[in-house]
N, C-alpha and C. Protein backbone atom coordinates (compact mmCIF):
# COMPACT_ATOMS: atom_id res chain seq x y z
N UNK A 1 191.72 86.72 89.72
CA UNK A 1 190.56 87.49 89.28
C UNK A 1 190.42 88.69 90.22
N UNK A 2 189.93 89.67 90.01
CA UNK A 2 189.67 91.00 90.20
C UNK A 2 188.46 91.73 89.98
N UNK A 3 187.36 91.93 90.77
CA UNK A 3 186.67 92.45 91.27
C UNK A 3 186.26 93.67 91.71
N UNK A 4 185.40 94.68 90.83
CA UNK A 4 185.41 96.13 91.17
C UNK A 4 183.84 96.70 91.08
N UNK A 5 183.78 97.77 91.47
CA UNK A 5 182.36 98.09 91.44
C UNK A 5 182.46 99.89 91.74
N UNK A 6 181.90 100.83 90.83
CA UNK A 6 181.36 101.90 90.79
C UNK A 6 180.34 102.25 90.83
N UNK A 7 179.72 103.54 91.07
CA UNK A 7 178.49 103.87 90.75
C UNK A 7 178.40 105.36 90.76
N UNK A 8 178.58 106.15 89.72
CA UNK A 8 178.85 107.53 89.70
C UNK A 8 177.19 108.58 89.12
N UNK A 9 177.09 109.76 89.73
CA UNK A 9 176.02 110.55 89.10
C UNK A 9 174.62 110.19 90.03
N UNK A 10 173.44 110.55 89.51
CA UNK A 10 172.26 110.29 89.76
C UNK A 10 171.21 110.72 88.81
N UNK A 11 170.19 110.34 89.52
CA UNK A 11 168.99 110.41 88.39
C UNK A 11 169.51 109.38 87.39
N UNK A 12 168.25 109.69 86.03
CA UNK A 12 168.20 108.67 84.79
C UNK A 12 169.46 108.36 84.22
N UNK A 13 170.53 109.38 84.56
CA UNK A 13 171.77 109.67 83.66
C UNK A 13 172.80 109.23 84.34
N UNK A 14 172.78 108.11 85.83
CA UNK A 14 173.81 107.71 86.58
C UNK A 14 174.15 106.51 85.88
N UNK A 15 175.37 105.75 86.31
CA UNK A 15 176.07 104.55 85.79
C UNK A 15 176.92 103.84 86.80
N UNK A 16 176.04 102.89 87.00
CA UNK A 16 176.33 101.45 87.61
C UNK A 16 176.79 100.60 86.96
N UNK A 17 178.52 100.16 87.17
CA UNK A 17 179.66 99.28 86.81
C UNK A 17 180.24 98.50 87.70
N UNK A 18 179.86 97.08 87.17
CA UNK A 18 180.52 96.11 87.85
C UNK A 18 181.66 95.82 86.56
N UNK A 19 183.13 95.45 87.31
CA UNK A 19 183.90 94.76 86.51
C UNK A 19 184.74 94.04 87.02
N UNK A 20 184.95 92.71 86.25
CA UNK A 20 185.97 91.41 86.44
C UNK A 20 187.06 91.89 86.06
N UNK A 21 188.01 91.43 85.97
CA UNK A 21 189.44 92.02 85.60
C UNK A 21 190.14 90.43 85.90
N UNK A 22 190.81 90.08 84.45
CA UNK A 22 192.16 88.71 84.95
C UNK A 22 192.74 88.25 83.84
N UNK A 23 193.39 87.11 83.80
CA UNK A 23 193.66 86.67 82.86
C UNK A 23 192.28 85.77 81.97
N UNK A 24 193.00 85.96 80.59
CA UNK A 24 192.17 84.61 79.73
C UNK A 24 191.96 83.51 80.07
N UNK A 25 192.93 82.97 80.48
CA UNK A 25 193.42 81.48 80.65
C UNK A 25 192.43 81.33 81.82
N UNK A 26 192.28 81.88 82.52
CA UNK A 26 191.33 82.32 83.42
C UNK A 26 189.83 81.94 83.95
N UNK A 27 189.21 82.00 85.43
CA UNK A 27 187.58 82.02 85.29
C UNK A 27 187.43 83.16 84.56
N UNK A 28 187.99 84.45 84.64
CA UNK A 28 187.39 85.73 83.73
C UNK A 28 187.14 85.49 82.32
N UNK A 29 187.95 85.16 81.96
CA UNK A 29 188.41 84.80 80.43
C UNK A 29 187.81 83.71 79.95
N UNK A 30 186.83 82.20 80.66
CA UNK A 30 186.07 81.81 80.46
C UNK A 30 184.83 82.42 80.53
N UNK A 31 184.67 82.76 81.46
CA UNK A 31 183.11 84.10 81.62
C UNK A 31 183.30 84.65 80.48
N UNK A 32 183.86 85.71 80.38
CA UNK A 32 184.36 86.74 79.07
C UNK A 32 183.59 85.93 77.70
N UNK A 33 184.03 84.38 77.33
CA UNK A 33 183.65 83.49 76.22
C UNK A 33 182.56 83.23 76.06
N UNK A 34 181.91 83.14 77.51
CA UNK A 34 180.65 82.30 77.52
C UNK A 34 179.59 83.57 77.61
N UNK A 35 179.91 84.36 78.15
CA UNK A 35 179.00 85.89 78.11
C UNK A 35 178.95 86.26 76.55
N UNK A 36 180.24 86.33 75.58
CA UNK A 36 179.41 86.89 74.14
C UNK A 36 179.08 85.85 73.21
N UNK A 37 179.14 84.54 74.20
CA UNK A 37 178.74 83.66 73.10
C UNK A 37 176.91 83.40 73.01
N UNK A 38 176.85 83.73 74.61
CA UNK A 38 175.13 83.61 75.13
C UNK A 38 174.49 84.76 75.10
N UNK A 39 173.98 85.34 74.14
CA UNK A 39 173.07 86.18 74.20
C UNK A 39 171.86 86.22 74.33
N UNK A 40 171.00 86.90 75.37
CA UNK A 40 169.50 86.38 75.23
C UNK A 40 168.46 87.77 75.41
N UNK A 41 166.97 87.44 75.28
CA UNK A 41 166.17 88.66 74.47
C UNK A 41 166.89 90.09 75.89
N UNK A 42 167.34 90.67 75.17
CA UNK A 42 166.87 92.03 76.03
C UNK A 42 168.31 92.21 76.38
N UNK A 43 169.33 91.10 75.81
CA UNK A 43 170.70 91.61 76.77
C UNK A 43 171.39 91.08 75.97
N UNK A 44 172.25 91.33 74.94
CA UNK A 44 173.25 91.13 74.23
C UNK A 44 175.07 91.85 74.16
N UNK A 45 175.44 90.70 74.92
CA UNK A 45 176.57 91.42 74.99
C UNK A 45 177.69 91.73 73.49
N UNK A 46 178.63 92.91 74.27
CA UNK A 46 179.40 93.27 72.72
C UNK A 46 180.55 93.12 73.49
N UNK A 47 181.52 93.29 72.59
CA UNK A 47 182.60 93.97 72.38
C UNK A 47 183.40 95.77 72.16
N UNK A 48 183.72 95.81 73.31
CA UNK A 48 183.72 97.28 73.57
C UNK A 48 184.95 97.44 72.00
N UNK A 49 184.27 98.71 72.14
CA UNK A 49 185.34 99.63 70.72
C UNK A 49 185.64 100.88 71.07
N UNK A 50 186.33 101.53 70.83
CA UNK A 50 187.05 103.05 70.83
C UNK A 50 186.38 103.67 69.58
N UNK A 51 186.52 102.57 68.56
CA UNK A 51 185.74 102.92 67.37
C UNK A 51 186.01 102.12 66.27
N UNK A 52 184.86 102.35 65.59
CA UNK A 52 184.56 100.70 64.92
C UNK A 52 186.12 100.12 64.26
N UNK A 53 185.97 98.62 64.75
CA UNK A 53 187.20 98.19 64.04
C UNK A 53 188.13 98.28 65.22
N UNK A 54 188.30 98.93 66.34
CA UNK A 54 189.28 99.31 67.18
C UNK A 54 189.04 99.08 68.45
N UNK A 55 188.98 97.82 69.02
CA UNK A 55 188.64 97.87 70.39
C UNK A 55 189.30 97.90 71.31
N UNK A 56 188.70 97.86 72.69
CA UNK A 56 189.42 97.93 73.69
C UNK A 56 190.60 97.19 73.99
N UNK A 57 191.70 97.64 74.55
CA UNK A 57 192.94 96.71 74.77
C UNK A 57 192.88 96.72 76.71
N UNK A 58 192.87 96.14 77.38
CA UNK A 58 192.31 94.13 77.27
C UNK A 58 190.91 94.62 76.79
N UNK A 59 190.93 93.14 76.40
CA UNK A 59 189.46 93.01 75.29
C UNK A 59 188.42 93.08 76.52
N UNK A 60 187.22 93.86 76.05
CA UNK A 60 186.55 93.99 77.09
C UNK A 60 185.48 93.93 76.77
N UNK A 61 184.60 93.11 77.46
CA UNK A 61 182.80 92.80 77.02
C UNK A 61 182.01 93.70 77.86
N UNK A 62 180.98 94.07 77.31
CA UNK A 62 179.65 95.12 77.93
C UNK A 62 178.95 94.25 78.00
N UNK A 63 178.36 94.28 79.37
CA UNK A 63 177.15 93.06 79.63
C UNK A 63 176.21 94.00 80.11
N UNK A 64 174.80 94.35 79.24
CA UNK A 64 173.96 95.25 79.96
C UNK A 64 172.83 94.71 80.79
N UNK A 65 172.62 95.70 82.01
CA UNK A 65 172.24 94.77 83.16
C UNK A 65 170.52 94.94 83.32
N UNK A 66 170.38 96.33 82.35
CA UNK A 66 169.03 96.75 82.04
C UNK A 66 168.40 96.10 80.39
N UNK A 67 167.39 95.38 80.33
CA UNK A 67 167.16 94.79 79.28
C UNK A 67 166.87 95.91 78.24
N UNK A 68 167.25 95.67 76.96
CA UNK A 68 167.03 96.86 76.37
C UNK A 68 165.63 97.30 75.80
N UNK A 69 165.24 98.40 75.54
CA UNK A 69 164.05 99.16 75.64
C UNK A 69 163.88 100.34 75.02
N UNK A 70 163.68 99.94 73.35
CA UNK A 70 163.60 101.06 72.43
C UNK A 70 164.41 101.54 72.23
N UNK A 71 164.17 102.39 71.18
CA UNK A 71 165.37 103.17 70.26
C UNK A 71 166.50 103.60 71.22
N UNK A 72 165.82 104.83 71.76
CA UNK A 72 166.42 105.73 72.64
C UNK A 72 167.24 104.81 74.20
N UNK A 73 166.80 104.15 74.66
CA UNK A 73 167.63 102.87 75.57
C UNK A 73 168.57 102.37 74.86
N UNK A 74 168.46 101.62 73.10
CA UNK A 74 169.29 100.95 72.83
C UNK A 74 170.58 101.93 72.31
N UNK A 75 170.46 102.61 71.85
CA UNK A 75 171.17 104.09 71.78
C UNK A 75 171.99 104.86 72.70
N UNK A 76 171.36 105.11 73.84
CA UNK A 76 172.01 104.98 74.58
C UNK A 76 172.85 104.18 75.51
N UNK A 77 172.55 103.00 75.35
CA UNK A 77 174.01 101.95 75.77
C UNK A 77 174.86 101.98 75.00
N UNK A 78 174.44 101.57 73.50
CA UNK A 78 175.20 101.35 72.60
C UNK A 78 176.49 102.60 72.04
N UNK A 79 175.96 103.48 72.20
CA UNK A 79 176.39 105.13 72.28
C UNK A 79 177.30 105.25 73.63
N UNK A 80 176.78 106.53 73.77
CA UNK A 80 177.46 107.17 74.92
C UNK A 80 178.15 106.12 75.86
N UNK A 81 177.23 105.13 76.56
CA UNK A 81 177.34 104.30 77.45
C UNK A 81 178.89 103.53 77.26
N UNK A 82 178.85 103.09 76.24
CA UNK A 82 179.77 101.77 75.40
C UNK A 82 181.46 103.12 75.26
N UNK A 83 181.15 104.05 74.97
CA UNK A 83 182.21 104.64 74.75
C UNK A 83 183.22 105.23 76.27
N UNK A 84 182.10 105.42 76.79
CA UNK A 84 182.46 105.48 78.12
C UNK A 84 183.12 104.58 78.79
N UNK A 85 182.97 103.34 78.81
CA UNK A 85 183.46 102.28 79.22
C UNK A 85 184.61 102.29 78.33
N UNK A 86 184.71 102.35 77.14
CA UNK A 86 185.93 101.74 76.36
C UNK A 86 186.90 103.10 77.09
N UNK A 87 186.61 104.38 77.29
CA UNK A 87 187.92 105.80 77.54
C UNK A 87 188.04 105.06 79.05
N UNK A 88 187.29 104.62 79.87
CA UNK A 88 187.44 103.92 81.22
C UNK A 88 188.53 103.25 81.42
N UNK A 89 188.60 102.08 80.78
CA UNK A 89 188.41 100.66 80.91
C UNK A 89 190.81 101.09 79.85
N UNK A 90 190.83 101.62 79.09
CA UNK A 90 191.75 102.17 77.87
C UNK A 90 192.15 102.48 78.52
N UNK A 91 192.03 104.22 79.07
CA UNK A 91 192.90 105.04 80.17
C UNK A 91 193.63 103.91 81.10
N UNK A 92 192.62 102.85 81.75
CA UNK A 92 193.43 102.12 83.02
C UNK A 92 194.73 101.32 82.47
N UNK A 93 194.63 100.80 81.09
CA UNK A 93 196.06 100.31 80.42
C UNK A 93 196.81 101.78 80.60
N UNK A 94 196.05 102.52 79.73
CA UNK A 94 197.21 103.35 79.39
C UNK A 94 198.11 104.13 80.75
N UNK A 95 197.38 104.18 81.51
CA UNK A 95 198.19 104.78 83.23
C UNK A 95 198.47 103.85 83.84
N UNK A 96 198.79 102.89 83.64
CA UNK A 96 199.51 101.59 84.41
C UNK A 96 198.72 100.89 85.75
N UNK A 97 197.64 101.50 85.71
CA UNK A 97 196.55 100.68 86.59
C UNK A 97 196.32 99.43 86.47
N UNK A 98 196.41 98.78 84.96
CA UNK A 98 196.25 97.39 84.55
C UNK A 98 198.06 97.33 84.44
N UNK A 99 198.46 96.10 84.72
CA UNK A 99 200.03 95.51 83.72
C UNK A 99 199.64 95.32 82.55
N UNK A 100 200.96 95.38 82.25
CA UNK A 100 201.41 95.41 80.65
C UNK A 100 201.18 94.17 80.20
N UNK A 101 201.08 93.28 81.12
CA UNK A 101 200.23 91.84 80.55
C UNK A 101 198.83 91.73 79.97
N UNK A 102 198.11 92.66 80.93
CA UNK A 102 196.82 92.49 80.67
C UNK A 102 196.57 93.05 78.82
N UNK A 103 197.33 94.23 78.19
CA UNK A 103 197.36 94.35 77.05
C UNK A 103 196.58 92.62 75.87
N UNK A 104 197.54 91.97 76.38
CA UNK A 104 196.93 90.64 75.33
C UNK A 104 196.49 90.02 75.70
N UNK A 105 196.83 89.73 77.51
CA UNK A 105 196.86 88.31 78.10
C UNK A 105 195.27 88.65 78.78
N UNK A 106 195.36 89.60 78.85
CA UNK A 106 194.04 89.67 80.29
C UNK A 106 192.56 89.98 79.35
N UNK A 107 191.50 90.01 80.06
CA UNK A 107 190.45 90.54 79.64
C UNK A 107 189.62 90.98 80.89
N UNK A 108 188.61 91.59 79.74
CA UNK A 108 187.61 93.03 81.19
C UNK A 108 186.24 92.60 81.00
N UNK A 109 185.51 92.24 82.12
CA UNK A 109 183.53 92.19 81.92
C UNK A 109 183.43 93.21 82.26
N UNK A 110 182.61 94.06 82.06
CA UNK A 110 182.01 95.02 82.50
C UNK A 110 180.25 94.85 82.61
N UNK A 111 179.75 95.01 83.61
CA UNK A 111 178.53 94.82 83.72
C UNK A 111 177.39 96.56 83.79
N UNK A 112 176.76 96.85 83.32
CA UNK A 112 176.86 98.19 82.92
C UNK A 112 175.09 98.13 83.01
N UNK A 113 174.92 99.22 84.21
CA UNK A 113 173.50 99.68 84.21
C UNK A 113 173.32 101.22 83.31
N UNK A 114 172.21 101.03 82.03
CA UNK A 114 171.75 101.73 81.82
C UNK A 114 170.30 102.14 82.40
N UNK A 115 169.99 102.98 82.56
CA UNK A 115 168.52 103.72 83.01
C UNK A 115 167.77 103.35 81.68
N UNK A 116 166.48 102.72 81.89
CA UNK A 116 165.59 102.76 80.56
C UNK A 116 165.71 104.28 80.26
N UNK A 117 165.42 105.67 81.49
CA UNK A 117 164.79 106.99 80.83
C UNK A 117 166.14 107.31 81.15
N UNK A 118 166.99 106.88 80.68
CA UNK A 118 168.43 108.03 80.09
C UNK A 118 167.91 108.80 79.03
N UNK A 119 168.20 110.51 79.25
CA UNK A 119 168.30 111.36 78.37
C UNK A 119 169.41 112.10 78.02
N UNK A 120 170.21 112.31 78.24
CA UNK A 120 171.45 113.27 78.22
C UNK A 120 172.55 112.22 78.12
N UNK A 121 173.37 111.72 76.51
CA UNK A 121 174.07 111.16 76.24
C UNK A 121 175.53 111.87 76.83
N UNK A 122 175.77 113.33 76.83
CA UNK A 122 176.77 113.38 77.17
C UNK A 122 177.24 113.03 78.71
N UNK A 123 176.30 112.89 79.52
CA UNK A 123 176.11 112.93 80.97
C UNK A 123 176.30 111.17 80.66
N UNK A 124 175.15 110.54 80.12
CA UNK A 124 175.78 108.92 80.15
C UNK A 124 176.76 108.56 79.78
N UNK A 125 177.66 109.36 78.71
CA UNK A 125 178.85 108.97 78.39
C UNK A 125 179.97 109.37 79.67
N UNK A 126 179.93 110.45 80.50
CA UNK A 126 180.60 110.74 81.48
C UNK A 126 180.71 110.01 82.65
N UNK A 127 179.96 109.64 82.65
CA UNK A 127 179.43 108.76 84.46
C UNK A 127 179.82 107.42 83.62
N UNK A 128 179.72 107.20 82.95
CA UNK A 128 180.00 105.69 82.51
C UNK A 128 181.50 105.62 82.36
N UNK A 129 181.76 106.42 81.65
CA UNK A 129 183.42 106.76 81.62
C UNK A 129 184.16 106.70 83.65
N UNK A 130 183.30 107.51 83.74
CA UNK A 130 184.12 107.48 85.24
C UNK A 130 183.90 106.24 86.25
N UNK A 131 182.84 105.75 85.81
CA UNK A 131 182.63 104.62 86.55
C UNK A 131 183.01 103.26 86.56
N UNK A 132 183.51 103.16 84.88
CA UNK A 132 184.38 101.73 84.34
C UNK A 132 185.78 101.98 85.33
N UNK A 133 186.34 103.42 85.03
CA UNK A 133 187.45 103.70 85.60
C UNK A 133 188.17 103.50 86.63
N UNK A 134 186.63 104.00 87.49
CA UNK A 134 186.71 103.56 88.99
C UNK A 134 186.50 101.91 89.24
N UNK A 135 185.79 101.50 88.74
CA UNK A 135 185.87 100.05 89.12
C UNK A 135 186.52 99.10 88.57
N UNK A 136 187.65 98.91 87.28
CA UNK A 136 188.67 99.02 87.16
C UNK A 136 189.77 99.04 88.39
N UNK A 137 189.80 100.50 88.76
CA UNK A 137 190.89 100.87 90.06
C UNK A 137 190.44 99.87 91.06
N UNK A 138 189.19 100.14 91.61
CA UNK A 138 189.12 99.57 92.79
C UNK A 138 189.33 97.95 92.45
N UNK A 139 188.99 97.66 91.64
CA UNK A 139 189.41 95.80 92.01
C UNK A 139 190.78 95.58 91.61
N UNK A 140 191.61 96.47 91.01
CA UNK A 140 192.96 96.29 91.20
C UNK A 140 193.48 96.76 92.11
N UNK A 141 192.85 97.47 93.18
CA UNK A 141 193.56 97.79 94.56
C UNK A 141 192.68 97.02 95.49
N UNK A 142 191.77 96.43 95.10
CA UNK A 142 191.04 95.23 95.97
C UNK A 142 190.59 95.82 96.80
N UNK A 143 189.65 97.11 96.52
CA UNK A 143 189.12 98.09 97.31
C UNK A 143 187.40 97.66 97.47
N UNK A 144 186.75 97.83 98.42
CA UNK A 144 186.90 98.92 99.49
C UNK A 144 188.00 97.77 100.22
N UNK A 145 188.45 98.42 101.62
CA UNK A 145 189.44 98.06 102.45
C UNK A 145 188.13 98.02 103.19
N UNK A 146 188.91 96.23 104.47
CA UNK A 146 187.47 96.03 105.67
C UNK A 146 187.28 96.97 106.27
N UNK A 147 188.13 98.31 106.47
CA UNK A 147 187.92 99.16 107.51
C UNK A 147 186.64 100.15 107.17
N UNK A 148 187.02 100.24 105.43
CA UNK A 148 185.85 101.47 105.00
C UNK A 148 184.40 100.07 104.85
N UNK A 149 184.55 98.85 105.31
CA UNK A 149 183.25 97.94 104.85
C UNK A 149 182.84 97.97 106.26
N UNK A 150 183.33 98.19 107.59
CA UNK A 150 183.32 98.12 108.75
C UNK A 150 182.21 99.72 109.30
N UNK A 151 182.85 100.74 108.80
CA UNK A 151 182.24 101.96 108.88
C UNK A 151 181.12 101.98 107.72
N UNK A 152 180.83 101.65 106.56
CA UNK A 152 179.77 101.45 106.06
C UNK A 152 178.53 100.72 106.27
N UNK A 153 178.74 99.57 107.08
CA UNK A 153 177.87 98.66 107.91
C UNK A 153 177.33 99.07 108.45
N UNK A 154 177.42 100.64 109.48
CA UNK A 154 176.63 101.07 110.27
C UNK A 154 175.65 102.37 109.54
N UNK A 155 175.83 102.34 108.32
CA UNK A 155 174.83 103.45 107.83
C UNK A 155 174.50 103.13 106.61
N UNK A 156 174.47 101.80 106.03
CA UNK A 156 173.80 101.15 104.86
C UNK A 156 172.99 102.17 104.04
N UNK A 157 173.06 102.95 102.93
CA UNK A 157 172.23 103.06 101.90
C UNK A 157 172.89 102.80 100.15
N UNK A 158 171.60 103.35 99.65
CA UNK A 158 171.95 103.37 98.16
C UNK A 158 171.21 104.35 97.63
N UNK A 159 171.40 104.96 96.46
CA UNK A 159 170.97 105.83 96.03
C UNK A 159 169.38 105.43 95.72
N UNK A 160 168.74 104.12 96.14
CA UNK A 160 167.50 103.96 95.99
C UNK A 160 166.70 103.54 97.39
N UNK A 161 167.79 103.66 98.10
CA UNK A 161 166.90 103.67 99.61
C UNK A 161 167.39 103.63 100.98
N UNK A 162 167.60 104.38 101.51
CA UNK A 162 167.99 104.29 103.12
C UNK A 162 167.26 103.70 104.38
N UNK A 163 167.74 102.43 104.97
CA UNK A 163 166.94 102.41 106.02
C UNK A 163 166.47 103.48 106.66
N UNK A 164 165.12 103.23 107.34
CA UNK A 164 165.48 104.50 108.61
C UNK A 164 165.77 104.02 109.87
N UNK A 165 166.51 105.35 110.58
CA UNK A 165 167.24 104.73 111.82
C UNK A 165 166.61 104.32 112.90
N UNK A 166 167.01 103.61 113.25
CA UNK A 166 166.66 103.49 114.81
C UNK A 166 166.73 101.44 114.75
């Protein structure tokens, strides 16, 4: 199993991606089963598509991490968000980031923060796109490395809050 995490952009229109990466046969590939089989109020997972009828190759589930919230929320996951992930998640087969196994054998979670006040679909479709991508990469290079977790330890933030020093 394989383990990745992005987080690209800011404000309402950023995109926070966690993703599993492994085989079926797999804990992923059990997760993967049991995630679109359990759906509950506010979070229903799918099946990523390129476009209808055409999904992602490895099969890849959207698990949204923000409960959904009106038109314009559900729209925007379902939209921009979802497509983003599938050019993400696609590109990494198609540039040899994933093996040629993963094509049938493997499958992808993707865990996917939408902003309730996303406004700008093309901006959510971008950051989402880049962020499946990246986290994708990084858990197939089993990134960060302890050295960059070693130098991050000493200046902890997130885009929602910085200690202060001292």
């Amino acid at each position: 199993m394989y383990i990745g995490e992005s987080f690209i952009g800011s404000g309402p229109n950023a995109a926070h991606v966690n993703a599993m990466v492994g085989p079926r046969t797999g804990p992923v590939g059990n997760a993967w089963a049991g995630a679109l089989s359990s759906p509950t109020k506010g979070h229903l997972p799918f099946m990523v598509v390129l476009q209808p009828g055409v999904p992602v190759k490895p099969m890849t589930a959207f698990i949204n991490k923000a409960d959904l919230r009106g038109d314009t929320h559900e729209n925007m996951t379902w939209g921009p968000a979802q497509a983003g992930i599938a050019k993400g998640v696609q590109e990494c087969l198609l540039e040899g980031v994933l093996p040629p196994e993963a094509e049938n054998d493997w499958c992808v979670i993707t865990a996917v923060w939408v902003n309730w006040s996303a406004d700008n679909a093309d901006m959510v479709f971008e950051n989402n796109y880049r962020a499946a991508k990246g986290a994708v990469i990084a858990a197939m290079r089993q990134e960060p490395t302890l050295a960059t977790v070693r130098a991050a330890v000493t200046a902890v933030s997130n885009p929602f809050y910085t200690p202060k020093a001292g």
